[in-house]
Protein backbone atom coordinates (compact mmCIF):
# COMPACT_ATOMS: atom_id res chain seq x y z
CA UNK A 1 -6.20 11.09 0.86
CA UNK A 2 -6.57 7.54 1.65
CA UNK A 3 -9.80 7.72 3.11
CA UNK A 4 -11.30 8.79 -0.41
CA UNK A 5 -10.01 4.84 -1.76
CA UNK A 6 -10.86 1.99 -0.97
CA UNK A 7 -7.34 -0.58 -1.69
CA UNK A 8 -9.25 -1.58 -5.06
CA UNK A 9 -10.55 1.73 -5.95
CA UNK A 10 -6.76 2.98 -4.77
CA UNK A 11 -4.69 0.30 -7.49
CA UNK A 12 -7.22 1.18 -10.61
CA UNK A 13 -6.64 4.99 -9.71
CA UNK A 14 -3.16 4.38 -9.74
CA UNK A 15 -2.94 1.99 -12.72
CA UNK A 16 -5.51 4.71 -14.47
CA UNK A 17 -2.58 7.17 -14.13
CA UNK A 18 -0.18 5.08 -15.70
CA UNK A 19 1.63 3.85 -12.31
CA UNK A 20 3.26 -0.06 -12.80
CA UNK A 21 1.21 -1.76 -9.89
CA UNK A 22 3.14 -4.82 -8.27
CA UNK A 23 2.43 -7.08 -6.02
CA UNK A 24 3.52 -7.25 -2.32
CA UNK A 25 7.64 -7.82 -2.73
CA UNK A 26 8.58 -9.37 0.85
CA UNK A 27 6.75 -11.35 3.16
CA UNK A 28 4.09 -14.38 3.02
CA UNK A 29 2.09 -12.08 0.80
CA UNK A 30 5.36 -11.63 -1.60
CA UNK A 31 3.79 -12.38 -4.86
CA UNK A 32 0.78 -12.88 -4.74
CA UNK A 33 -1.60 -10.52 -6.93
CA UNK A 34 -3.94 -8.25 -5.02
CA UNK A 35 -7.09 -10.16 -6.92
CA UNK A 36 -6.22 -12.86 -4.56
CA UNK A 37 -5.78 -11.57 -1.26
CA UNK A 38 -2.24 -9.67 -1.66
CA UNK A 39 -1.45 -6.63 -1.37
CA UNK A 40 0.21 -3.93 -3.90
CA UNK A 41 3.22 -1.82 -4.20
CA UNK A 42 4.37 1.11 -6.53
CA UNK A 43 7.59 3.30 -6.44
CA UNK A 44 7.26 6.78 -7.48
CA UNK A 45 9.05 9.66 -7.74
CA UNK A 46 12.38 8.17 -7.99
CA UNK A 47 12.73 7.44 -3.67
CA UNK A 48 8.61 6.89 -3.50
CA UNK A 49 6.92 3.99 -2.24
CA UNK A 50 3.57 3.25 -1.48
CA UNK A 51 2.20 0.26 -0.78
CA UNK A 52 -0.90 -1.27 0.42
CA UNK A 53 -0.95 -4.42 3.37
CA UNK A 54 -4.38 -6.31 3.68
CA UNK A 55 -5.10 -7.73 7.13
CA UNK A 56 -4.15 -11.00 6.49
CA UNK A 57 -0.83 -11.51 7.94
CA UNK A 58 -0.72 -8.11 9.31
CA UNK A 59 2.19 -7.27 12.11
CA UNK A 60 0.05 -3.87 12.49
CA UNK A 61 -2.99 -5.42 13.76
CA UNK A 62 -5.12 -4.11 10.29
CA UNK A 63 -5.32 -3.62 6.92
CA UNK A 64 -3.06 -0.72 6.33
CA UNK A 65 -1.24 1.48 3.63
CA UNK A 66 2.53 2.63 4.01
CA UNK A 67 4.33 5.38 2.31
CA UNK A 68 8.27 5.78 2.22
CA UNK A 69 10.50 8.39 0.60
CA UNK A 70 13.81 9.80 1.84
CA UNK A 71 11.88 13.45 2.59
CA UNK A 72 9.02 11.87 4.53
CA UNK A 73 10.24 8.76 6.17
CA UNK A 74 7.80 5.79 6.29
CA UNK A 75 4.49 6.50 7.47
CA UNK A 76 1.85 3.78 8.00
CA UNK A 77 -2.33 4.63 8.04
CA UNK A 78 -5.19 2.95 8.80
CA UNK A 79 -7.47 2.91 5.84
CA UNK A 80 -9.82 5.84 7.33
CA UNK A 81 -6.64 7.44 6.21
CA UNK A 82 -5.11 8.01 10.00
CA UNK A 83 -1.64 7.70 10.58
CA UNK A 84 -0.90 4.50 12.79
CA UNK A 85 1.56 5.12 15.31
CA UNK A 86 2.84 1.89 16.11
């Protein structure tokens, strides 16, 4: 799925659909808006999380996007949309 966004194209889709974007909640990137350099969060589904990381300040080496629920676990991908295994 990922691989059909790009991070910007990703938060309009998701703020199109009525999602409350945030920015980044932890880190050196807590804060700061996506429109300047941060990344963005969203919980859905009552235990769902996605959120996207730009590169900047990156422990995983890339730009990446992360998704969390109690079902799935946390996942990380690359944004070609491949699952990171690190």
């Amino acid at each position: 799925m990922f691989q059909a966004y790009t991070p910007e194209g990703l938060k309009k889709a998701l703020e199109k659909a009525g999602y409350e974007v945030k920015p980044l909640g932890r880190g050196s990137l807590k804060g700061i808006p996506f429109e300047e350099g941060g990344g963005f969060r969203v919980s859905y589904d009552g235990d769902g999380y996605l959120q996207y990381h730009p590169e900047t300040n990156s422990h995983h080496g890339e730009a990446y996007y992360k998704t969390s629920s109690g079902r799935t676990g946390t996942k990380r991908y690359n944004l070609n949309g491949d699952e990171k295994n690190d």
